[in-house]
C-alpha atoms as a PDB file:
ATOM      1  CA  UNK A   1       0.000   0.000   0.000  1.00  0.00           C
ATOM      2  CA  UNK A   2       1.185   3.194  -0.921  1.00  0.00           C
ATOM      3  CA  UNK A   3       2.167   6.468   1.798  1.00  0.00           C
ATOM      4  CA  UNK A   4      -0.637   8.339   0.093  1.00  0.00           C
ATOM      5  CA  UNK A   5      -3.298   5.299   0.172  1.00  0.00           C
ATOM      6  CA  UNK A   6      -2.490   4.701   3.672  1.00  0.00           C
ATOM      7  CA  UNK A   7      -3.424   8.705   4.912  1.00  0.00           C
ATOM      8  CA  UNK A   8      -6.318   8.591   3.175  1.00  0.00           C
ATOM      9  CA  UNK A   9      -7.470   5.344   4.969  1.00  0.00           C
ATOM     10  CA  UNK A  10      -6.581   6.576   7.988  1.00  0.00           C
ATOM     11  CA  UNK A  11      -8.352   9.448   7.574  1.00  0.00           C
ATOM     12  CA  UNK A  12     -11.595   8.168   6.907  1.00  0.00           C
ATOM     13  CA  UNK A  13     -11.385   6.362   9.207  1.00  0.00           C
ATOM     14  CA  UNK A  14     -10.502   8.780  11.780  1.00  0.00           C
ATOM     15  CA  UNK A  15     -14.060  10.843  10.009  1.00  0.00           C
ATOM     16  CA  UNK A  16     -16.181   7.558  10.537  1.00  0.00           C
ATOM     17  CA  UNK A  17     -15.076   7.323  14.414  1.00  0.00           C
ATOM     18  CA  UNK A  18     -15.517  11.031  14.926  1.00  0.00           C
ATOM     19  CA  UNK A  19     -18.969  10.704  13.047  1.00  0.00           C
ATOM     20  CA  UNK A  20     -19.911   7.949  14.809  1.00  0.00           C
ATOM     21  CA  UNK A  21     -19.046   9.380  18.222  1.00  0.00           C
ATOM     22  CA  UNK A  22     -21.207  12.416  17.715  1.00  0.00           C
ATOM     23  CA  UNK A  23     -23.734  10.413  16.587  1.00  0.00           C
ATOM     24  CA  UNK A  24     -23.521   8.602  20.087  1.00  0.00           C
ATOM     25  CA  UNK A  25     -23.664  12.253  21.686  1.00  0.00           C
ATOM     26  CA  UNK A  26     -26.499  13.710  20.420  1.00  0.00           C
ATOM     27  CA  UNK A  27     -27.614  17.393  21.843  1.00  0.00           C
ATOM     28  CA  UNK A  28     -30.360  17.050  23.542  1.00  0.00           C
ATOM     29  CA  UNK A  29     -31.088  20.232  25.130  1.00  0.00           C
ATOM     30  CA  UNK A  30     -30.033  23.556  25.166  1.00  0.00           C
ATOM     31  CA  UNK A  31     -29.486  25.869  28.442  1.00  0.00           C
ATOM     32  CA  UNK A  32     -29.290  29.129  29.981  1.00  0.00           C
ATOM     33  CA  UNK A  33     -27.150  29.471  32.535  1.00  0.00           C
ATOM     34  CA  UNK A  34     -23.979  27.939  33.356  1.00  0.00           C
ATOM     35  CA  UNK A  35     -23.100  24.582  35.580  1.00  0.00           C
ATOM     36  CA  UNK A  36     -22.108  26.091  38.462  1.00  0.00           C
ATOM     37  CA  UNK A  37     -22.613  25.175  42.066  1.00  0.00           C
ATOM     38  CA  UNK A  38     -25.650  27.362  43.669  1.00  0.00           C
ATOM     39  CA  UNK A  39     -27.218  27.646  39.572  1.00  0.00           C
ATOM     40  CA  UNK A  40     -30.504  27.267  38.628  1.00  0.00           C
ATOM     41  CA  UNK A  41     -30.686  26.266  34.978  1.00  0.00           C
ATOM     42  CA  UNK A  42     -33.450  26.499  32.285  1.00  0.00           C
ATOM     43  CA  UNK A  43     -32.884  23.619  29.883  1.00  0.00           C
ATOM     44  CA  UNK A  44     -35.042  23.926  26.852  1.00  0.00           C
ATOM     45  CA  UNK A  45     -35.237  20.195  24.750  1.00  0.00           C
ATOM     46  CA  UNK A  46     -33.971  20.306  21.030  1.00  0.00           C
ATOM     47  CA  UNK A  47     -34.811  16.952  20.204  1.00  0.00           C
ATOM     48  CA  UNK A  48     -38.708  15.820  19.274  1.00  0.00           C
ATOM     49  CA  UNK A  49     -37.268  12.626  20.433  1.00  0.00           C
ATOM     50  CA  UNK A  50     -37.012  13.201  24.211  1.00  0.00           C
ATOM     51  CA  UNK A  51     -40.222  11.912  25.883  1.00  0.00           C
ATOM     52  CA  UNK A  52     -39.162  12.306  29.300  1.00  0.00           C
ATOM     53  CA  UNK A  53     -35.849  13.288  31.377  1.00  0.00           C
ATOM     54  CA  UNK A  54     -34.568  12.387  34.637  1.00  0.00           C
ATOM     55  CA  UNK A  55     -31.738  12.793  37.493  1.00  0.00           C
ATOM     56  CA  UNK A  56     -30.838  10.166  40.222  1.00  0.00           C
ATOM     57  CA  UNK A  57     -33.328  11.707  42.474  1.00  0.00           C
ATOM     58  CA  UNK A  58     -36.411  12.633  40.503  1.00  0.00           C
ATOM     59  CA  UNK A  59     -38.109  13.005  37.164  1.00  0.00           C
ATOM     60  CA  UNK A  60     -38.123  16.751  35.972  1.00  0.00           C
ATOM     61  CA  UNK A  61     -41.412  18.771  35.145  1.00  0.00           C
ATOM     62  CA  UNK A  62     -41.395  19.577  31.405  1.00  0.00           C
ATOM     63  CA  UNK A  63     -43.796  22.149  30.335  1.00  0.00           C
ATOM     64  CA  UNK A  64     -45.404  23.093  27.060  1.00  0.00           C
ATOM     65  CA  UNK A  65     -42.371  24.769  25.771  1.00  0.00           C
ATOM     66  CA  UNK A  66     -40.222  22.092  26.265  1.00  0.00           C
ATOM     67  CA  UNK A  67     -38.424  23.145  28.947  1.00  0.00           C
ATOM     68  CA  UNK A  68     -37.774  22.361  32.755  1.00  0.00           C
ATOM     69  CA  UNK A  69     -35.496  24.076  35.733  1.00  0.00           C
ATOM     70  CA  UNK A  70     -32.753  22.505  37.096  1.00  0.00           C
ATOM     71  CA  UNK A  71     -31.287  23.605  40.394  1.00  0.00           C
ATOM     72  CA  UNK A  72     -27.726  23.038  41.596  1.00  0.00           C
ATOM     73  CA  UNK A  73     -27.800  23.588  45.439  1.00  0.00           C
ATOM     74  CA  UNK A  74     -24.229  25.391  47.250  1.00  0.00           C
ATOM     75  CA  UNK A  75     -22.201  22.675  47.649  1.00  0.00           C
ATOM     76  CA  UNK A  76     -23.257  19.953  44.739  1.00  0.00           C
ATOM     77  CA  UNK A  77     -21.387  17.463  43.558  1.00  0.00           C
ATOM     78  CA  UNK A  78     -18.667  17.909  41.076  1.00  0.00           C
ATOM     79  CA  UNK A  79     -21.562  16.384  37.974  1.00  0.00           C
ATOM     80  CA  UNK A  80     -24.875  15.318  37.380  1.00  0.00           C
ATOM     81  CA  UNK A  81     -26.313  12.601  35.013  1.00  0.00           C
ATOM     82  CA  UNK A  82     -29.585  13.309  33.505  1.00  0.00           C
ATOM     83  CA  UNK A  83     -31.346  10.089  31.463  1.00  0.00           C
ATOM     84  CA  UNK A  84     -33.110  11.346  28.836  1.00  0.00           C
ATOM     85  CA  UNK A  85     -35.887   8.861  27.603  1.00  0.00           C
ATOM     86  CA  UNK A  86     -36.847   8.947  23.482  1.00  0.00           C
ATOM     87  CA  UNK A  87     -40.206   8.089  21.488  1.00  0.00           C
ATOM     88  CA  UNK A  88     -38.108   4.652  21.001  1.00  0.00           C
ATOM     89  CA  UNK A  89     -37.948   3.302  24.427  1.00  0.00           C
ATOM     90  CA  UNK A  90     -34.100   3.700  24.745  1.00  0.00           C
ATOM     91  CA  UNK A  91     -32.258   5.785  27.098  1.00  0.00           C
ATOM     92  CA  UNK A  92     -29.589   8.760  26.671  1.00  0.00           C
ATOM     93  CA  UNK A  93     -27.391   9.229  29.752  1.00  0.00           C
ATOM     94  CA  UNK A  94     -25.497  12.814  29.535  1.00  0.00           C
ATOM     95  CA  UNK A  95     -23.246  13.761  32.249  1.00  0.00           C
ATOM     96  CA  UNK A  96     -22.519  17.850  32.819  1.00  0.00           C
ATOM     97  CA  UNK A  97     -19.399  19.379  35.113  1.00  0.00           C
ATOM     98  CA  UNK A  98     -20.799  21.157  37.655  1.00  0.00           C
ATOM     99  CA  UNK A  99     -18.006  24.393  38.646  1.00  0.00           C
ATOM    100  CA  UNK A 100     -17.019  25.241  42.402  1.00  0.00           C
ATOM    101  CA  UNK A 101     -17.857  28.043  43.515  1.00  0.00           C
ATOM    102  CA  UNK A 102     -15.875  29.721  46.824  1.00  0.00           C
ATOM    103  CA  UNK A 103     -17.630  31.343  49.620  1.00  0.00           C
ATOM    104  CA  UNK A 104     -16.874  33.915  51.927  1.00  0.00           C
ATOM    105  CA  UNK A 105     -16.555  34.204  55.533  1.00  0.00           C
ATOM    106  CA  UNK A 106     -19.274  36.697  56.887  1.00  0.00           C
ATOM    107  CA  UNK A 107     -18.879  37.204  60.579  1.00  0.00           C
ATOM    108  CA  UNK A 108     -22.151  39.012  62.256  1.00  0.00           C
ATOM    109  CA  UNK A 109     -22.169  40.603  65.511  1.00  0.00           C
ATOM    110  CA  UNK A 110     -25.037  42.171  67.548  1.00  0.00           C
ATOM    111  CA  UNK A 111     -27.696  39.854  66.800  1.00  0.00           C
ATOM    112  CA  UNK A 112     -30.306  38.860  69.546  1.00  0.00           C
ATOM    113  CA  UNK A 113     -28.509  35.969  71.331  1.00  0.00           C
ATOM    114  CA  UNK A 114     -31.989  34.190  72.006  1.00  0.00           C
ATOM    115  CA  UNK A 115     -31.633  33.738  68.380  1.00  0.00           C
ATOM    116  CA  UNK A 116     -27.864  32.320  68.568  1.00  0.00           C
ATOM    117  CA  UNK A 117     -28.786  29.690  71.545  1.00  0.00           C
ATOM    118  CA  UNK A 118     -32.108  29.615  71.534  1.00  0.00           C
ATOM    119  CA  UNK A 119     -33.790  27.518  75.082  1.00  0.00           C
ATOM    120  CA  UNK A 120     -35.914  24.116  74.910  1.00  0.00           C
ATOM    121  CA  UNK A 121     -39.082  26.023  74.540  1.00  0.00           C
ATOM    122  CA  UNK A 122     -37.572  28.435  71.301  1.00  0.00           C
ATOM    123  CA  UNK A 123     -36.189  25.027  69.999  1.00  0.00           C
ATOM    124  CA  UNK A 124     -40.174  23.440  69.830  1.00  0.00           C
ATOM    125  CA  UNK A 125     -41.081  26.805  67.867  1.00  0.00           C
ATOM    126  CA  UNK A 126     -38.281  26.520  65.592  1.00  0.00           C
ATOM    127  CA  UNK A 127     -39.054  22.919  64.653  1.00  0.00           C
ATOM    128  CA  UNK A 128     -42.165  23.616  63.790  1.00  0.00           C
ATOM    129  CA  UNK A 129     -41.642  26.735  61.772  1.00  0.00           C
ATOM    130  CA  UNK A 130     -39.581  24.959  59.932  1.00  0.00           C
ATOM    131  CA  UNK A 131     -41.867  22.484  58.820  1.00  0.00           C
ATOM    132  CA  UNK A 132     -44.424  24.740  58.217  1.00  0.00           C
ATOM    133  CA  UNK A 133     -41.840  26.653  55.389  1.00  0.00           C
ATOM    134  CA  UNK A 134     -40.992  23.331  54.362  1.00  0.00           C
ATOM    135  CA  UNK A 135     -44.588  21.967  53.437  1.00  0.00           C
ATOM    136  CA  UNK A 136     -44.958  25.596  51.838  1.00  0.00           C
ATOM    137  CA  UNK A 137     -42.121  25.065  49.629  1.00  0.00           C
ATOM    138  CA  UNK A 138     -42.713  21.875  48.929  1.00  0.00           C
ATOM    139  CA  UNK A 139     -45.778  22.839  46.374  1.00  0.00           C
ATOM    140  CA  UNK A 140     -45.210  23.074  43.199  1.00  0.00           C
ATOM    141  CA  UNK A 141     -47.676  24.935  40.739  1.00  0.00           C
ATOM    142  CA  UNK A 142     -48.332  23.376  36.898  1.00  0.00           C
ATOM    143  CA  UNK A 143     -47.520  26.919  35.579  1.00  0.00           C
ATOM    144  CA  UNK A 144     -43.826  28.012  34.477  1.00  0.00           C
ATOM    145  CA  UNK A 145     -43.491  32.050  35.651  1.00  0.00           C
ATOM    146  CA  UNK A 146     -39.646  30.882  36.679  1.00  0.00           C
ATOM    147  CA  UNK A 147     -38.931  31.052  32.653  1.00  0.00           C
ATOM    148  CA  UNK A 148     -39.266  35.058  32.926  1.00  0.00           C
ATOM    149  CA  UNK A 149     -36.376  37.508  33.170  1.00  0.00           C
ATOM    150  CA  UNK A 150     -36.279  37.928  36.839  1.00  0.00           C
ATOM    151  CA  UNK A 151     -36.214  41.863  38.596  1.00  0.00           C
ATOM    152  CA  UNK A 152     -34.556  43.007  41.462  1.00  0.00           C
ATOM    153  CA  UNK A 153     -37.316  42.883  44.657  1.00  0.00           C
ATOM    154  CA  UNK A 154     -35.994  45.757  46.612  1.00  0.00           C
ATOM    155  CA  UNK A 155     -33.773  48.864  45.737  1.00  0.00           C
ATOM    156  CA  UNK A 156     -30.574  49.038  48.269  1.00  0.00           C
ATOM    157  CA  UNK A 157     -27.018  47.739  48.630  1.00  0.00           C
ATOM    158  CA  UNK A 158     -26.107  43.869  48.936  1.00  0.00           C
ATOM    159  CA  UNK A 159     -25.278  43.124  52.487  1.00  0.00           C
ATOM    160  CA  UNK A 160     -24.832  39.473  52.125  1.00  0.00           C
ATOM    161  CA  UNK A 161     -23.997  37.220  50.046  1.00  0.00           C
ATOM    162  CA  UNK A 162     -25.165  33.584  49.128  1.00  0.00           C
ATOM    163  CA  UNK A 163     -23.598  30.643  50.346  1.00  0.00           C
ATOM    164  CA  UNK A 164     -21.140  32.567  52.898  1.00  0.00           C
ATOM    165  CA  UNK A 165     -20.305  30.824  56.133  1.00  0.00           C
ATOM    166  CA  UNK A 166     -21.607  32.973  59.156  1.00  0.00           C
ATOM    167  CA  UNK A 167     -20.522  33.364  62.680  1.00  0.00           C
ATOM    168  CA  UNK A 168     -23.204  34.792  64.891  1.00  0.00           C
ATOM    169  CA  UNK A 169     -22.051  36.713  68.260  1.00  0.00           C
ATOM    170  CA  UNK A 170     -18.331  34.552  67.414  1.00  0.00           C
ATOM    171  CA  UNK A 171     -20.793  32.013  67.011  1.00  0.00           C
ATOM    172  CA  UNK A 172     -20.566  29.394  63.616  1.00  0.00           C
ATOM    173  CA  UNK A 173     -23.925  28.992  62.092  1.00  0.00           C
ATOM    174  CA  UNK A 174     -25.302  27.360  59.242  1.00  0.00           C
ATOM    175  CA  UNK A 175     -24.556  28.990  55.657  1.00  0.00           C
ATOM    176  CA  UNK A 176     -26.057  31.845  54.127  1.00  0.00           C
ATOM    177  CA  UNK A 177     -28.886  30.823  51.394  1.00  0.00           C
ATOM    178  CA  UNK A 178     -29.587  34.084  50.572  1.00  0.00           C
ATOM    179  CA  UNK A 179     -28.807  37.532  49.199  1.00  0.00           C
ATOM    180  CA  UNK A 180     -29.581  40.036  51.555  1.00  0.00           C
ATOM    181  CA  UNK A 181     -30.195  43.301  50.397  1.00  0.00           C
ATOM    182  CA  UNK A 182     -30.237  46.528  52.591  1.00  0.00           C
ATOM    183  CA  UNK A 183     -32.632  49.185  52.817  1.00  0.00           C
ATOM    184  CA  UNK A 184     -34.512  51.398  55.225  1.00  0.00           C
ATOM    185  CA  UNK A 185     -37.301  49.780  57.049  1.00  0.00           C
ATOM    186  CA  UNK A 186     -40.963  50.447  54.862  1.00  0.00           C
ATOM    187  CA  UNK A 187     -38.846  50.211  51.466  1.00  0.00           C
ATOM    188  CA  UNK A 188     -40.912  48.179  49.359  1.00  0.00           C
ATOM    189  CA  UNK A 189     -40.466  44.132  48.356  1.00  0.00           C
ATOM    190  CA  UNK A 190     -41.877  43.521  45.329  1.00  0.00           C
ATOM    191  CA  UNK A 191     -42.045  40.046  43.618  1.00  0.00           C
ATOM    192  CA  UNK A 192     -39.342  39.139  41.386  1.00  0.00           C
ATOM    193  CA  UNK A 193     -40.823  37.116  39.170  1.00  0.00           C
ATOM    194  CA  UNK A 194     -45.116  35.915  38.695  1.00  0.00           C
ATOM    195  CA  UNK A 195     -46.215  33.417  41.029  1.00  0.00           C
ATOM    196  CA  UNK A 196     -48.295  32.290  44.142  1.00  0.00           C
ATOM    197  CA  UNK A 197     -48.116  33.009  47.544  1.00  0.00           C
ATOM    198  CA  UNK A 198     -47.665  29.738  49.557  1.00  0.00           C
ATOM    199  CA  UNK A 199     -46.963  31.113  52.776  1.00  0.00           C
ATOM    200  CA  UNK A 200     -47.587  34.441  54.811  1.00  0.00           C
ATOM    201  CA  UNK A 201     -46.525  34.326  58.473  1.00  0.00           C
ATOM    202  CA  UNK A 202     -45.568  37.700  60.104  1.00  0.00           C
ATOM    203  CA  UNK A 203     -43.500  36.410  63.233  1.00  0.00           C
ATOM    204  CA  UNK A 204     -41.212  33.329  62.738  1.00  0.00           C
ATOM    205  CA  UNK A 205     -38.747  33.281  65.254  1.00  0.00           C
ATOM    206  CA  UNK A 206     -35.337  33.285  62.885  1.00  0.00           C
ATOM    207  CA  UNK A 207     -36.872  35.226  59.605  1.00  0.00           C
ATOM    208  CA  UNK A 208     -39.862  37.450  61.282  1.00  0.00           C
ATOM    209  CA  UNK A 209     -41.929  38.992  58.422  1.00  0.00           C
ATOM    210  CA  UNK A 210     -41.613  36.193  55.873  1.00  0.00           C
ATOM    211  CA  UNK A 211     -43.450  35.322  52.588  1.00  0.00           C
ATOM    212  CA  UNK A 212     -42.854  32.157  50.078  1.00  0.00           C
ATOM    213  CA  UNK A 213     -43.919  32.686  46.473  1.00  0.00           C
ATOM    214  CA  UNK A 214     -44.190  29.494  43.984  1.00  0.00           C
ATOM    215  CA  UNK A 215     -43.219  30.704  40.551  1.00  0.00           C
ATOM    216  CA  UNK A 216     -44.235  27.057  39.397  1.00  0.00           C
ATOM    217  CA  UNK A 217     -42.324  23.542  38.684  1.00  0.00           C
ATOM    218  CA  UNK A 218     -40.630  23.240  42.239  1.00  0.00           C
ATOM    219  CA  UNK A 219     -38.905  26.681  41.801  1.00  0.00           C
ATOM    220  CA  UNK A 220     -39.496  29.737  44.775  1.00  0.00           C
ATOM    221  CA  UNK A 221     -38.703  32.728  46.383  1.00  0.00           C
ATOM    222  CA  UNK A 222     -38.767  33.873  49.877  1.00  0.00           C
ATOM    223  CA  UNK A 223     -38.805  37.157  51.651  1.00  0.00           C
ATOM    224  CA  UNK A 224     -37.424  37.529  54.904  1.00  0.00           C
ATOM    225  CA  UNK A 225     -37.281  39.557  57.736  1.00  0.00           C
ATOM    226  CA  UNK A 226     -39.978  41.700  56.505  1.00  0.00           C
ATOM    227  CA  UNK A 227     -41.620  44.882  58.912  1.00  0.00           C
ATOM    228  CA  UNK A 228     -45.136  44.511  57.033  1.00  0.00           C
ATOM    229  CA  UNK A 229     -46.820  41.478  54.289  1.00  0.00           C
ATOM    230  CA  UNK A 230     -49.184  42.814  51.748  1.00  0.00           C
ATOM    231  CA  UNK A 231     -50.238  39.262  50.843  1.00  0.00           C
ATOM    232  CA  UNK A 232     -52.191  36.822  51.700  1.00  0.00           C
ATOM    233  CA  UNK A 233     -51.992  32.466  51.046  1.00  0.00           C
ATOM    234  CA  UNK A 234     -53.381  31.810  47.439  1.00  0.00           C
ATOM    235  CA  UNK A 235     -52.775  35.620  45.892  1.00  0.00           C
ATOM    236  CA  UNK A 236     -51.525  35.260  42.608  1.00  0.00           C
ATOM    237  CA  UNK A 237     -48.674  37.847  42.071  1.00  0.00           C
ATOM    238  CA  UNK A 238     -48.015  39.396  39.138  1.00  0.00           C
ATOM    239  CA  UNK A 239     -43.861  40.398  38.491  1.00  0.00           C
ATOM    240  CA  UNK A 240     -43.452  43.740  40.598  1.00  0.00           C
ATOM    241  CA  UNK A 241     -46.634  43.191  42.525  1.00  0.00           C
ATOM    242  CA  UNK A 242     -46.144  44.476  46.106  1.00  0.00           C
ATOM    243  CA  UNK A 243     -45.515  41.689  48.930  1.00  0.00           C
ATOM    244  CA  UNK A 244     -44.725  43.425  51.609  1.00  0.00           C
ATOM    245  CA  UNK A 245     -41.966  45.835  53.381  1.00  0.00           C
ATOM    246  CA  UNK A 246     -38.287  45.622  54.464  1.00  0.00           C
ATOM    247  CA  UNK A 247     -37.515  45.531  58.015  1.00  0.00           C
ATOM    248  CA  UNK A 248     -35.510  44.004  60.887  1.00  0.00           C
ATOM    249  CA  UNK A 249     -37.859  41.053  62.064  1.00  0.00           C
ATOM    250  CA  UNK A 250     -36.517  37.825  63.300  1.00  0.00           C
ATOM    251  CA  UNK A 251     -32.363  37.448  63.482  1.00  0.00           C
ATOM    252  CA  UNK A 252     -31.214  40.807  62.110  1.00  0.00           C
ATOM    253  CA  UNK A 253     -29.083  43.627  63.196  1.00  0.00           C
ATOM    254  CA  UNK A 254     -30.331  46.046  60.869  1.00  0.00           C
ATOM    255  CA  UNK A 255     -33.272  46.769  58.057  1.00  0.00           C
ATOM    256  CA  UNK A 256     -32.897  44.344  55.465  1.00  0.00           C
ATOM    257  CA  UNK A 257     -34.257  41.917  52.852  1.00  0.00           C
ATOM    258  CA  UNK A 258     -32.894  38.290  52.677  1.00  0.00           C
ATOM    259  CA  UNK A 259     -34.133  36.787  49.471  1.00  0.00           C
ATOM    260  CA  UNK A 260     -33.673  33.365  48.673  1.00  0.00           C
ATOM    261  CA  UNK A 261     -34.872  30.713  46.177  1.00  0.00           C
ATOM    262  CA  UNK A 262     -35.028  26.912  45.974  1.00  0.00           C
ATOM    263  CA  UNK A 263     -35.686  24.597  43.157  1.00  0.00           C
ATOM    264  CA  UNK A 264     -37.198  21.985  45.600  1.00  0.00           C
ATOM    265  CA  UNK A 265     -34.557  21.122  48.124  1.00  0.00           C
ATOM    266  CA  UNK A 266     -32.054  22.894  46.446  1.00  0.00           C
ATOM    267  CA  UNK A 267     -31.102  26.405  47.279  1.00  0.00           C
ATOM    268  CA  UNK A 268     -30.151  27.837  44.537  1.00  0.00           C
ATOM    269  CA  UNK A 269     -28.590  31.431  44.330  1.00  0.00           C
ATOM    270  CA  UNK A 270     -31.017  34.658  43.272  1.00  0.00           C
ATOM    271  CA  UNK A 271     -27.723  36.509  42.017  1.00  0.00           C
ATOM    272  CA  UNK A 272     -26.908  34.338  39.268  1.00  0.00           C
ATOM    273  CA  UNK A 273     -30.746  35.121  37.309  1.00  0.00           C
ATOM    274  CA  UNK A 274     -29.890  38.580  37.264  1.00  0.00           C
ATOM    275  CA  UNK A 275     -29.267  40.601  34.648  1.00  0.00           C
ATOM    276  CA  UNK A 276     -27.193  43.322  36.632  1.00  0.00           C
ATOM    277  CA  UNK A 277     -25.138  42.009  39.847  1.00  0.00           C
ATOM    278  CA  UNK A 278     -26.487  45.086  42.057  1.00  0.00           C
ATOM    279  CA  UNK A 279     -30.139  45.825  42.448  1.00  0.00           C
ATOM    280  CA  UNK A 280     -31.442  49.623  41.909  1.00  0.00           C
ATOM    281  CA  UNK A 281     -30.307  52.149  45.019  1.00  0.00           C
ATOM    282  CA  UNK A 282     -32.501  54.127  46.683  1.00  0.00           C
END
């Protein structure tokens, strides 16, 4: 065989293994927003093919547009494998990187120290708080308002930061899942995206004045630490509807909003769906 015959057979077939390795990686999906630890993702299927898709832990909602969130919480693993199921019966598996993100140290002085080591009896009001939020963010609406271009819900300066590691009075606490943003008390919270409200309480013991809105398919906000709700269970928000005002309820030192969000259990950072990494000032 010849120097030249023996290039061009190696060539092809080089071009039939590269063909036939893309064929074996189809794309699937497109997305918005980037793997990232703390991301919530808006995948958006390309292929007619794709009947149904689904992580390790649960099957993902798909709505009429073809597309589903995907939430990364702060400290996920370093991938994720989604099975995509086709018209066929077969399966696709697809693994994605999923980046580390740093956090900061945030060390917080002056707040209530009821709130730092709370007694037995605080402890019984906690738990139950808790699962109070918890069965409030656990509903998930058939509609898909988490697909719009989110706005900022409060003009002010960012305070803190998502996923930072607190101290409280020299005290280590769990991390931050929010982004806190401060203004003066009365400075209205307005809702960053459409949705339903899911829960209205005025006085839990760690976020006072504090409001969960479903924007649909697992995904949420909440308000925290709130001076006044506007809102009521079952009101259906419209984007920049008025929820309530900022204040200084529950564990705060100052007048504040802590916003957070969650794609079901994972809390997912409100910083990354904006299109400008500082909301409006005053």
């Amino acid at each position: 065989m010849s120097s030249l015959l023996k290039v061009v057979v190696v060539c092809a077939l080089f071009f039939s293994s590269w063909v036939h390795a893309k064929e074996e990686s189809p794309i699937l999906v497109s997305w918005k927003g980037d793997f990232q630890q703390g991301a919530l993702l808006i995948g958006t299927l390309t292929s007619a093919e794709v009947v149904s898709v689904e992580t390790k832990k649960r099957t993902l909602i798909i709505n009429d547009q073809r597309s589903f969130g995907l939430g990364l919480g702060r400290d996920f693993d370093k991938q994720i494998e989604l099975i995509f199921h086709m018209k066929d019966g077969s399966k696709v598996s697809q693994s994605y990187q999923v980046k580390k993100r740093e956090y900061k140290i945030q060390k917080v002085e002056g707040v209530p120290q009821r709130t730092v080591t709370p007694d037995p009896e605080h402890l019984k009001r906690i738990r139950a708080e808790a699962a109070k939020v918890k069965k409030a963010r656990a509903q998930s609406g058939d509609m898909s308002h988490y697909m719009e271009s989110y706005i900022w819900p409060a003009k002010g300066l960012i305070s803190g930061v998502y996923g930072s590691q607190r101290y409280y009075n020299g005290k280590p606490g769990r991390p931050h899942f929010g982004l806190d943003i401060a203004a003066p008390k009365g400075t209205p919270v307005t809702a960053p995206a459409s949705g339903v409200v899911v829960l209205a309480e005025n006085d839990l013991f760690f976020s006072g004045g504090t409001a969960v809105v479903d924007h649909g398919h697992g995904i949420n906000s909440s308000f925290l630490h709130m001076s006044k709700l506007d809102v009521k269970v079952g009101q259906v928000l419209k984007q920049g509807d008025k929820i309530g005002e900022v204040g200084a309820t529950g564990r705060a030192t100052g007048a504040h909003l802590d916003w957070r969000m969650n794609w079901f259990d994972q809390r997912v950072d409100p910083r990354l769906l904006m299109s400008t990494s500082v909301p409006p000032k005053q």
